[in-house]
N, C-alpha and C. Protein backbone atom coordinates (compact mmCIF):
# COMPACT_ATOMS: atom_id res chain seq x y z
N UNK A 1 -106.07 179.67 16.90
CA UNK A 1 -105.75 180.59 17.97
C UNK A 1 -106.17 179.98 19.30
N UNK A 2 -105.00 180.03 20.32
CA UNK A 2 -105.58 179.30 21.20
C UNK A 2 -106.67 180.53 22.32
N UNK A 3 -107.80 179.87 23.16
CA UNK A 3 -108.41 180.65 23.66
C UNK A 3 -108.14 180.95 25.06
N UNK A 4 -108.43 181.87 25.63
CA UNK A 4 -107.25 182.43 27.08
C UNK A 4 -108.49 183.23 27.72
N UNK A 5 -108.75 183.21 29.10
CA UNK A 5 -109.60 183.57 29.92
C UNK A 5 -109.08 184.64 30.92
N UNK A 6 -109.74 185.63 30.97
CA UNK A 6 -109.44 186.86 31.08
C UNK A 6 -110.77 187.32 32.58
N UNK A 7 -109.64 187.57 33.74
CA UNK A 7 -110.83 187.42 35.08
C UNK A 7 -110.47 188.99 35.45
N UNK A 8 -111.58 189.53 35.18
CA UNK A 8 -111.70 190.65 36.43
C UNK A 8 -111.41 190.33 38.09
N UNK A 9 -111.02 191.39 38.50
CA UNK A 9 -111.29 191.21 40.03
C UNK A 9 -112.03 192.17 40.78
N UNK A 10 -112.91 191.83 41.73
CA UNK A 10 -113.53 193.10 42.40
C UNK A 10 -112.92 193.10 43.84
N UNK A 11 -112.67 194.36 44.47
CA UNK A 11 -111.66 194.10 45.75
C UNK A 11 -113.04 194.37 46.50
N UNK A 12 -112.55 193.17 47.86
CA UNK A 12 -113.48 193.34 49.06
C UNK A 12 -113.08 193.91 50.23
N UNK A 13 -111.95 193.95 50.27
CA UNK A 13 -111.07 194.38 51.58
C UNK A 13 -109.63 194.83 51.32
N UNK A 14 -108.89 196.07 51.33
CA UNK A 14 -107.34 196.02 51.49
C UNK A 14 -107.02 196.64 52.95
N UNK A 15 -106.22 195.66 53.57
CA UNK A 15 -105.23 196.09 54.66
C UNK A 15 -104.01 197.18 53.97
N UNK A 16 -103.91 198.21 54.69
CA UNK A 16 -102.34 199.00 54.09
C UNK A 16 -101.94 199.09 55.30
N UNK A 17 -101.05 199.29 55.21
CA UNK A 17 -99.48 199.17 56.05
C UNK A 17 -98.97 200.31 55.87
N UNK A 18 -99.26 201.42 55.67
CA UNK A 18 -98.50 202.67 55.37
C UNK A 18 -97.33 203.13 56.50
N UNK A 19 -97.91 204.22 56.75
CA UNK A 19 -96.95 205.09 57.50
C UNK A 19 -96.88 204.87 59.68
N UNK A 20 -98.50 204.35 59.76
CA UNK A 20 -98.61 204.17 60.87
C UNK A 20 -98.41 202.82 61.35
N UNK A 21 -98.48 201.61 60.80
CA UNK A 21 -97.78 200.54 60.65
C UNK A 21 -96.55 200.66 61.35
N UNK A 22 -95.36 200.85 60.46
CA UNK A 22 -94.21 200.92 61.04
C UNK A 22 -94.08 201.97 62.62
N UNK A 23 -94.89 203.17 62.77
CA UNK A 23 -94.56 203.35 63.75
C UNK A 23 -95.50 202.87 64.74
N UNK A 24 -96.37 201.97 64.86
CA UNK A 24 -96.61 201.08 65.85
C UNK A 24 -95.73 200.11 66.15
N UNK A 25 -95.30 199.41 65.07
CA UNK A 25 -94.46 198.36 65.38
C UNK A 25 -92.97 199.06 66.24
N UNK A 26 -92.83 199.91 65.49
CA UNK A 26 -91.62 200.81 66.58
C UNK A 26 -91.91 201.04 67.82
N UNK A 27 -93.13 201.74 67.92
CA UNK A 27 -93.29 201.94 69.58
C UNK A 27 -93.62 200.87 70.21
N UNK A 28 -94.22 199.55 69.67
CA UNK A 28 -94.32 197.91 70.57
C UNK A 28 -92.72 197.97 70.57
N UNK A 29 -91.39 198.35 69.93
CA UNK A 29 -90.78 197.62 70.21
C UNK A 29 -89.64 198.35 71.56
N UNK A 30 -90.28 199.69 70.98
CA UNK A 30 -89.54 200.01 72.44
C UNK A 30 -89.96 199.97 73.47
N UNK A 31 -91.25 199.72 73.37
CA UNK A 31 -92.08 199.64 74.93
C UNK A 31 -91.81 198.31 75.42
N UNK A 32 -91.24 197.28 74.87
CA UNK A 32 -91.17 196.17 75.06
C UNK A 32 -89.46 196.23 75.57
N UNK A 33 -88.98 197.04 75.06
CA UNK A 33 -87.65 196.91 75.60
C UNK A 33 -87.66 197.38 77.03
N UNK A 34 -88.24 198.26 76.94
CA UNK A 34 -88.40 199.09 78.63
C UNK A 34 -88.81 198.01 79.23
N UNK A 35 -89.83 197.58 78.94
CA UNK A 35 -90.80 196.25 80.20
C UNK A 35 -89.82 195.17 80.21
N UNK A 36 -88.98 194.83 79.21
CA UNK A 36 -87.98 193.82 79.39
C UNK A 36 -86.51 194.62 80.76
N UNK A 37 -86.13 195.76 80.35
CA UNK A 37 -85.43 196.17 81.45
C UNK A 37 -85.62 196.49 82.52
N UNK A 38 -87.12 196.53 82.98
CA UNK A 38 -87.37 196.83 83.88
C UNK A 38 -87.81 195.28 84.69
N UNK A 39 -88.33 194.44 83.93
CA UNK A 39 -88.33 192.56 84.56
C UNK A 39 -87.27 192.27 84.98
N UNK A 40 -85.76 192.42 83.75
CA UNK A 40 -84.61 191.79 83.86
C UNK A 40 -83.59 192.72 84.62
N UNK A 41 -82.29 192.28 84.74
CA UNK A 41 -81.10 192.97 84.93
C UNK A 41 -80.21 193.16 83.95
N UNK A 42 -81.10 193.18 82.64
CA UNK A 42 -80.65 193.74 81.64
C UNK A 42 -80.37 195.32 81.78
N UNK A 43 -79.39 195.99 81.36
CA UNK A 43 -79.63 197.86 81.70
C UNK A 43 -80.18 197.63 80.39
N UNK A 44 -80.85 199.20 79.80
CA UNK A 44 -81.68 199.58 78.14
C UNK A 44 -80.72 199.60 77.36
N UNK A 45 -79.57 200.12 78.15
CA UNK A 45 -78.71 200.41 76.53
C UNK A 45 -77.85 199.12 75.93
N UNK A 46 -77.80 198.11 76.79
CA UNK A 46 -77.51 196.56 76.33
C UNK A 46 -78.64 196.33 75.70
N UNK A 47 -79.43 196.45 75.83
CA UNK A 47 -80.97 195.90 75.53
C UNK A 47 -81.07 196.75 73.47
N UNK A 48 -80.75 197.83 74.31
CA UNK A 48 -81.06 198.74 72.35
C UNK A 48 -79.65 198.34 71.60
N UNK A 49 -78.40 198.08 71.62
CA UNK A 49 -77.38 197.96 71.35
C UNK A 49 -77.94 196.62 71.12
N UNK A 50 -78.34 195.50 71.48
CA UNK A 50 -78.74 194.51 70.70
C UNK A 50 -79.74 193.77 69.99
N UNK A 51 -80.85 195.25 69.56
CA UNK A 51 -81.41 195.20 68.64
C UNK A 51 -81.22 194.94 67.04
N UNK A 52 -79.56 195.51 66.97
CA UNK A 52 -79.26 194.48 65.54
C UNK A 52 -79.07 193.53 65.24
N UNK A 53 -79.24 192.26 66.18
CA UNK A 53 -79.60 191.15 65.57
C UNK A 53 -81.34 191.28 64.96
N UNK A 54 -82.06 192.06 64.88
CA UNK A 54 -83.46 192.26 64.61
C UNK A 54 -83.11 192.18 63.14
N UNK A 55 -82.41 192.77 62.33
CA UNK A 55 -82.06 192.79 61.21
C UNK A 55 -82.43 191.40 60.53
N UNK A 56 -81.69 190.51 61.48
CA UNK A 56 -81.87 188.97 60.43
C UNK A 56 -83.23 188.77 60.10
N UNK A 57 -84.16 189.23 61.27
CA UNK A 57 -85.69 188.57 61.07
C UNK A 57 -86.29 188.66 59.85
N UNK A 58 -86.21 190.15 58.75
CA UNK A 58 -86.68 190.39 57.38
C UNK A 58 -86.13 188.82 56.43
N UNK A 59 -84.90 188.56 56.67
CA UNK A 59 -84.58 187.94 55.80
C UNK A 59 -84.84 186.24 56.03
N UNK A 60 -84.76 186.18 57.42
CA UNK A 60 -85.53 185.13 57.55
C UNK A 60 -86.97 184.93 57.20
N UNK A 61 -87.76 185.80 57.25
CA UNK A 61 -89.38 185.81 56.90
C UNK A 61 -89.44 185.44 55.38
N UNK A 62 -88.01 186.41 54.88
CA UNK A 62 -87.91 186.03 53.11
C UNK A 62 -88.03 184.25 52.76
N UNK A 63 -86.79 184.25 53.32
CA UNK A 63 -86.16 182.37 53.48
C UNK A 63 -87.21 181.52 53.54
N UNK A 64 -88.30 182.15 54.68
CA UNK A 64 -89.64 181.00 55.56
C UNK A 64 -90.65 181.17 54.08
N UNK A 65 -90.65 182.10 53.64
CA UNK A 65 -91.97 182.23 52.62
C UNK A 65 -91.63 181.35 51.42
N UNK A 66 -90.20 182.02 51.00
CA UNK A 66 -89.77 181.03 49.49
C UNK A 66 -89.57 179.34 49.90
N UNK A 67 -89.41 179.11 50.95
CA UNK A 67 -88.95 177.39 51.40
C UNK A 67 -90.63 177.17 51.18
N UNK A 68 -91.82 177.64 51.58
CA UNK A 68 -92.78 177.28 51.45
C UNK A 68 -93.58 177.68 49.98
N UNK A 69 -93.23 178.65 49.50
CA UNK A 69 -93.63 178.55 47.90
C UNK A 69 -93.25 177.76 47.46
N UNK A 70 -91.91 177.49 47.61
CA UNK A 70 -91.00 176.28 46.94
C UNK A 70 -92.15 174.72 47.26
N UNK A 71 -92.10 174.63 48.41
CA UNK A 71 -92.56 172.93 48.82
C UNK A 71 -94.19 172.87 47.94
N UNK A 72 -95.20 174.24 47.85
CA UNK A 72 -96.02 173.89 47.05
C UNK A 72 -96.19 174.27 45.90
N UNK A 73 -95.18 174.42 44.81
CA UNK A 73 -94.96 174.46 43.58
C UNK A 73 -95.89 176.09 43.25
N UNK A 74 -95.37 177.15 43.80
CA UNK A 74 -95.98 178.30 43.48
C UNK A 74 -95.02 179.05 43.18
N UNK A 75 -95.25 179.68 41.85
CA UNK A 75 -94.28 180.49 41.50
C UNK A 75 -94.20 182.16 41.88
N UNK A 76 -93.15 182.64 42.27
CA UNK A 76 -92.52 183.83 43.08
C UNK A 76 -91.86 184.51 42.51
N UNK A 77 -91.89 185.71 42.84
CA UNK A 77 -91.17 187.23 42.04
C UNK A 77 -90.60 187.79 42.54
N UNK A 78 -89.45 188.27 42.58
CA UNK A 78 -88.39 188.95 43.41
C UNK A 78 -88.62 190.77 42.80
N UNK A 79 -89.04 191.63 43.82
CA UNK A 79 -88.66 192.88 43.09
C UNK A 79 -88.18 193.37 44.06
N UNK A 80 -87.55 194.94 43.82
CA UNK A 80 -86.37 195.19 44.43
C UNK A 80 -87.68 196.21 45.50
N UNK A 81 -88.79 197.03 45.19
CA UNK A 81 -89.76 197.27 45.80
C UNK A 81 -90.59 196.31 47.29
N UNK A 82 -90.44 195.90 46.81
CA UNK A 82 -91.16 194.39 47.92
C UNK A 82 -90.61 194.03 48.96
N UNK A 83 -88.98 194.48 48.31
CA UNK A 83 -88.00 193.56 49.76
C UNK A 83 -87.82 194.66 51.01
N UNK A 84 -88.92 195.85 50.37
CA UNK A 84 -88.85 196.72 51.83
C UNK A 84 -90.25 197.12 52.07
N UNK A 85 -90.72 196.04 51.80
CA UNK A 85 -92.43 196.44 51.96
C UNK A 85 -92.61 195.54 53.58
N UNK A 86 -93.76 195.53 54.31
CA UNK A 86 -93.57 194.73 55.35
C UNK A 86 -93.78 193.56 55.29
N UNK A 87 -93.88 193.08 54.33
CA UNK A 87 -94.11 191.54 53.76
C UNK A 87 -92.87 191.11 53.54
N UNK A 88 -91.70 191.67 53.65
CA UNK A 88 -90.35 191.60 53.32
C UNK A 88 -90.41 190.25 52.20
N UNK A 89 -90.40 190.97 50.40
CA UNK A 89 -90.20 190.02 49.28
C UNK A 89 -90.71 189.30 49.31
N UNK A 90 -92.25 189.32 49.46
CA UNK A 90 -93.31 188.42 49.21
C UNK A 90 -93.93 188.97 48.01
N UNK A 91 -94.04 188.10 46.89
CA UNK A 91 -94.11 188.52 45.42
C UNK A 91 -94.70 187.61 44.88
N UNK A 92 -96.00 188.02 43.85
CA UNK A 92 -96.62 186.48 43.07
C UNK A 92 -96.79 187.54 41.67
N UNK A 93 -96.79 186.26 40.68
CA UNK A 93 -97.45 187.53 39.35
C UNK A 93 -98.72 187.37 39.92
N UNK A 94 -99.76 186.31 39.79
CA UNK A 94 -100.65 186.49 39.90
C UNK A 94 -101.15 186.65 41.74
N UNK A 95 -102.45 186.93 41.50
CA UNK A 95 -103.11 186.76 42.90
C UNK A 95 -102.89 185.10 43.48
N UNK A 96 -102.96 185.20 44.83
CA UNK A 96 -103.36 183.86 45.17
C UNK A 96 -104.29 183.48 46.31
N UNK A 97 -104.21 181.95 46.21
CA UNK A 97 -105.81 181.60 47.04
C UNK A 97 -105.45 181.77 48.44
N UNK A 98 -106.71 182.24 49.21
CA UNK A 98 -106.90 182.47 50.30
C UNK A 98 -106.31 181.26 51.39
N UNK A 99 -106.18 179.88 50.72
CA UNK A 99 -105.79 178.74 51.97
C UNK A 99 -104.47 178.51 51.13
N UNK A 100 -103.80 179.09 50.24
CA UNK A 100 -102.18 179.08 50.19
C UNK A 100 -101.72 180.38 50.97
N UNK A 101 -102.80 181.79 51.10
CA UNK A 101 -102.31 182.82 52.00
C UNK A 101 -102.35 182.48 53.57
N UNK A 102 -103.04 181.85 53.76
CA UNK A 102 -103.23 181.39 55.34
C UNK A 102 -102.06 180.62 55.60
N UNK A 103 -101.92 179.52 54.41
CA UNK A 103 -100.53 178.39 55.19
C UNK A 103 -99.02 179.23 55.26
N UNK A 104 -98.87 179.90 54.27
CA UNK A 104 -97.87 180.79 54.38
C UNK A 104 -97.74 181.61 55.14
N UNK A 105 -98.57 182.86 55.21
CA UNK A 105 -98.67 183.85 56.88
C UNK A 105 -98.10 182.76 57.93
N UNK A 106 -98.87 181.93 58.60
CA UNK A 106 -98.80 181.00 59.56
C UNK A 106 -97.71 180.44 59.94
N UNK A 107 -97.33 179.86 58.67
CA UNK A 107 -95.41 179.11 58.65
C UNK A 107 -94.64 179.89 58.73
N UNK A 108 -94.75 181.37 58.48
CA UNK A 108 -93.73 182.14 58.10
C UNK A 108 -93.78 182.74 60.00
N UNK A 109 -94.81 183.06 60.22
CA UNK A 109 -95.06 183.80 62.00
C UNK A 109 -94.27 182.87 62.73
N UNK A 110 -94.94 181.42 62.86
CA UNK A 110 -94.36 180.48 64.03
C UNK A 110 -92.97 180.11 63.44
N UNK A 111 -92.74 179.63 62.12
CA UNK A 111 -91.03 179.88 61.84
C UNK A 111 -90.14 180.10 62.63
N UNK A 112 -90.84 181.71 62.27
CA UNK A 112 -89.90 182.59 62.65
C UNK A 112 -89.84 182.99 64.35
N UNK A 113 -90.84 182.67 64.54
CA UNK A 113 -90.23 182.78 66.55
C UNK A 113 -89.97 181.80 66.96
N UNK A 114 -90.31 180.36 66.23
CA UNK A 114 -89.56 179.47 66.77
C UNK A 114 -88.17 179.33 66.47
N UNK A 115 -87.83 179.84 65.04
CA UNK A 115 -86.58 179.83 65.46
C UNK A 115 -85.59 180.99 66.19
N UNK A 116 -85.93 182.33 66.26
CA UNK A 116 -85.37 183.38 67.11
C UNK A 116 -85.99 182.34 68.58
N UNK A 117 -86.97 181.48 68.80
CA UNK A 117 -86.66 181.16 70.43
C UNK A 117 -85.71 179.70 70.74
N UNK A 118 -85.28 179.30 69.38
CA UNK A 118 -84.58 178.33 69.13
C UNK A 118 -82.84 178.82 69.71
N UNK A 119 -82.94 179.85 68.37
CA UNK A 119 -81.37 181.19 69.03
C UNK A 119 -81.18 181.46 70.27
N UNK A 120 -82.18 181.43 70.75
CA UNK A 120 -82.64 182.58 72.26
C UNK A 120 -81.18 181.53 73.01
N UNK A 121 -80.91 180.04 73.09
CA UNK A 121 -80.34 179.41 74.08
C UNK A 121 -79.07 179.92 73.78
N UNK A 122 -78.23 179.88 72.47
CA UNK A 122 -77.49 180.18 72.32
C UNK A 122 -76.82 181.41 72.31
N UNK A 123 -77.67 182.42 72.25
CA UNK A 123 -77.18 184.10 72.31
C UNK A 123 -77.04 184.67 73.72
N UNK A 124 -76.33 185.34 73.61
CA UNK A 124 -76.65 186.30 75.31
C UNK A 124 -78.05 186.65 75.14
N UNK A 125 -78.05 186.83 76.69
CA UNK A 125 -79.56 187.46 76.71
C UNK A 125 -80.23 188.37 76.24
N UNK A 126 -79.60 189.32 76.71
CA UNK A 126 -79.69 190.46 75.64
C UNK A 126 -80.19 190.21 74.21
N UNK A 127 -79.18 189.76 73.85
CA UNK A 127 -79.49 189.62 71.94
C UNK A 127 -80.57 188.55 71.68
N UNK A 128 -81.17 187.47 72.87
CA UNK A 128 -82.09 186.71 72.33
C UNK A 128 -83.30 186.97 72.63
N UNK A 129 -83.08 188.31 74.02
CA UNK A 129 -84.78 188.96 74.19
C UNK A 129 -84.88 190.27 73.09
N UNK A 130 -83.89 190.42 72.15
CA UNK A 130 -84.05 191.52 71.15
C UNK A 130 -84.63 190.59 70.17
N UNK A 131 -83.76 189.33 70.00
CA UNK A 131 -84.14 188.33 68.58
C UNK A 131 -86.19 188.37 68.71
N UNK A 132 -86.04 187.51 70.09
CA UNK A 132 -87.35 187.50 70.44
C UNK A 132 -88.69 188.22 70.01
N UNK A 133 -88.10 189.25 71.07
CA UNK A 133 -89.17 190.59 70.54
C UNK A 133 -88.99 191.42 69.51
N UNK A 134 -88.16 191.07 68.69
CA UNK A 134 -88.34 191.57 67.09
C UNK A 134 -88.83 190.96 66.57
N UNK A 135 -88.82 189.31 66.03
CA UNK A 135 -89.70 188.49 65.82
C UNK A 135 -91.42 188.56 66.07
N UNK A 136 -91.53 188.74 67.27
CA UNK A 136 -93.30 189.18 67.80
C UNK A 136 -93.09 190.70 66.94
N UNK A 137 -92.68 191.68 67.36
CA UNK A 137 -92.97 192.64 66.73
C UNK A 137 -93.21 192.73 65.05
N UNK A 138 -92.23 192.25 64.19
CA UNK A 138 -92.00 192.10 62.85
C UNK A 138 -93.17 191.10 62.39
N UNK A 139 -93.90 190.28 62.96
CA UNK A 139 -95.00 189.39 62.66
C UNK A 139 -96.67 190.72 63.07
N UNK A 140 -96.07 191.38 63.01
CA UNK A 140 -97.73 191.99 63.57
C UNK A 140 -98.31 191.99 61.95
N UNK A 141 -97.46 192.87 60.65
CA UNK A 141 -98.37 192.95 60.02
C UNK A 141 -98.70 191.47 59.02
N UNK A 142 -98.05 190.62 59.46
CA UNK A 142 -98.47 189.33 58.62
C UNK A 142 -99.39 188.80 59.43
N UNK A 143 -99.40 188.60 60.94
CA UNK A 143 -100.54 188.86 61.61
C UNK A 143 -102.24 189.68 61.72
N UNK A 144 -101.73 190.48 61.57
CA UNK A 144 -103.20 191.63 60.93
C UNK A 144 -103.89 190.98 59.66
N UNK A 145 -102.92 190.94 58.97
CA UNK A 145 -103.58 190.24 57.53
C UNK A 145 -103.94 188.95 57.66
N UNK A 146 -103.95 188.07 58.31
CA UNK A 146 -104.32 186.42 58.82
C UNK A 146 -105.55 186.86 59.38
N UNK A 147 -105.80 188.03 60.54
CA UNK A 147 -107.21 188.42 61.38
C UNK A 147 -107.71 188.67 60.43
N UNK A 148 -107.66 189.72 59.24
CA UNK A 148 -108.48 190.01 58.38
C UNK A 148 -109.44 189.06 57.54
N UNK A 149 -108.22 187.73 57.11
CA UNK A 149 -108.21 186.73 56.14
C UNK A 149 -109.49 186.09 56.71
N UNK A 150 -109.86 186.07 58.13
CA UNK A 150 -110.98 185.11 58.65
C UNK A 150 -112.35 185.24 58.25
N UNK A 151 -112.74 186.33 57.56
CA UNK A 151 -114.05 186.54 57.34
C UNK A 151 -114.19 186.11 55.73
N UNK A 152 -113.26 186.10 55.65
CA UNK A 152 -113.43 186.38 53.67
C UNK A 152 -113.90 184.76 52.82
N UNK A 153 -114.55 185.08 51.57
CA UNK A 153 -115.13 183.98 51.32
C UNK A 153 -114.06 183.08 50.80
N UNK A 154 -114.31 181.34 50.77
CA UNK A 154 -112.92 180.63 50.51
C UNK A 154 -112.13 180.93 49.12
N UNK A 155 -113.11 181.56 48.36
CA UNK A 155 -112.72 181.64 47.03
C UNK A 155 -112.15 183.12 46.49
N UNK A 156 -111.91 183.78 47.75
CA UNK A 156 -111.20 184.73 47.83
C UNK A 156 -109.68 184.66 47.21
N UNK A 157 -109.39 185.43 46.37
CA UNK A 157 -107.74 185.80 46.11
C UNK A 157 -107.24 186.90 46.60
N UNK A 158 -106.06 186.86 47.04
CA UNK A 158 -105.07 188.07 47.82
C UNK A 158 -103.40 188.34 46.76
N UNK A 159 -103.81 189.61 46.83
CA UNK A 159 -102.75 190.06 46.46
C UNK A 159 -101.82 191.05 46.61
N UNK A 160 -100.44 190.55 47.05
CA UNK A 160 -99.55 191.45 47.84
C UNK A 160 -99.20 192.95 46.76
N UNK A 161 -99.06 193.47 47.56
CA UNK A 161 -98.56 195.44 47.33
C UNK A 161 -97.00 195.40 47.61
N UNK A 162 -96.82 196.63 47.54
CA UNK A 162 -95.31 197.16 48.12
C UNK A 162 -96.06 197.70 49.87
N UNK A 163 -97.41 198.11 50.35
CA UNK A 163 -97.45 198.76 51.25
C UNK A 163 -99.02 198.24 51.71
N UNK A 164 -99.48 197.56 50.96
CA UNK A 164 -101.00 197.13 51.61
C UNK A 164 -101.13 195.09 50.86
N UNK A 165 -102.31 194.93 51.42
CA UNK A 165 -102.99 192.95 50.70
C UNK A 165 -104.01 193.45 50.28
N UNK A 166 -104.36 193.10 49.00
CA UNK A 166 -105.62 193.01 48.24
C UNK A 166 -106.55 191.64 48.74
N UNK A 167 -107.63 192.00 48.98
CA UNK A 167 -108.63 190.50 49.03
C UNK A 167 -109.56 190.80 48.18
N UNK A 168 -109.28 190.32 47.21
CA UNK A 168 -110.39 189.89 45.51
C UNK A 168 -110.90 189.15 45.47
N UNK A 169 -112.11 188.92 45.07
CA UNK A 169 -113.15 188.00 44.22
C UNK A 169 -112.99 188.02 42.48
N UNK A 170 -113.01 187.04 42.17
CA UNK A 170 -113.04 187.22 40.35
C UNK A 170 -114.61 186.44 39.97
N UNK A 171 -114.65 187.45 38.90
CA UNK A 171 -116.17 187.63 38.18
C UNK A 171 -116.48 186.15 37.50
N UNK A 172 -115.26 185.25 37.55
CA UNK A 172 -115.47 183.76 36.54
C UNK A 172 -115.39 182.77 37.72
């Protein structure tokens, strides 16, 4: 019989993302639209009318995470729960280590505004100060969870939710 090791975890910290989450990130994003129409000669309702390019950003964050699971051989889970969590389809069976959660958050944040500021030349304005500031906005809660990540010991494991990050220690 082969022998198989079996780790408790004790949680030290969970970030959740619930209900007030999203409506912060909503009100940064309209307050940001106002301060953008009121800098530019953008009018608001060009400005909110091209907030659906914001849409792409989830799926780009998807794209930025799996290109980087992919490059360090970590295996990933697709559930149909996850892909509307704010981690947009960030999925592991198991927990993982605290300096594969850091490189990922990180690649996936600057990614992704570098490339919405990559777009920015090519779009009307409008649609590339929406790309923009959806990007900053849509990075807050992978952001929050990176501030959190700084205190925790290296041998910390994290593990994603549909609505919060686990930061575990295991007993082995």
């Amino acid at each position: 019989m082969k022998e198989q090791t079996i780790y408790s975890y004790k949680l030290i910290f969970r970030l959740r993302w619930r209900l007030i989450g999203p409506a912060i990130q909503l009100l940064l994003l309209i307050i940001g639209l106002f301060v953008t129409a009121r800098l530019t000669a953008i009018p608001l309702g060009k400005l909110f009318i091209s907030l659906s390019v914001v849409a792409a950003v989830p799926f780009l964050h998807f794209f930025l995470y799996r290109l980087y699971a992919y490059a360090h051989s970590h295996t990933t889970k697709l559930s149909l729960v996850m892909l509307f969590s704010p981690w947009w389809g960030v999925s592991t069976p198991m927990p993982i280590s605290l300096s594969f959660f850091r490189g990922v958050e990180v690649t996936v944040c600057t990614g992704s505004l570098l490339v919405a500021a990559a777009l920015y030349v090519w779009l009307p304005p409008s649609y590339g100060i929406a790309l923009v500031l959806g990007s900053l906005v849509l990075c807050i809660p992978r952001l929050a969870a990176l501030v959190m990540s700084l205190g925790k010991p290296k041998r910390c494991r994290i593990k994603y939710d549909s609505a919060t990050i686990s930061f575990m220690l295991t007993d082995g």
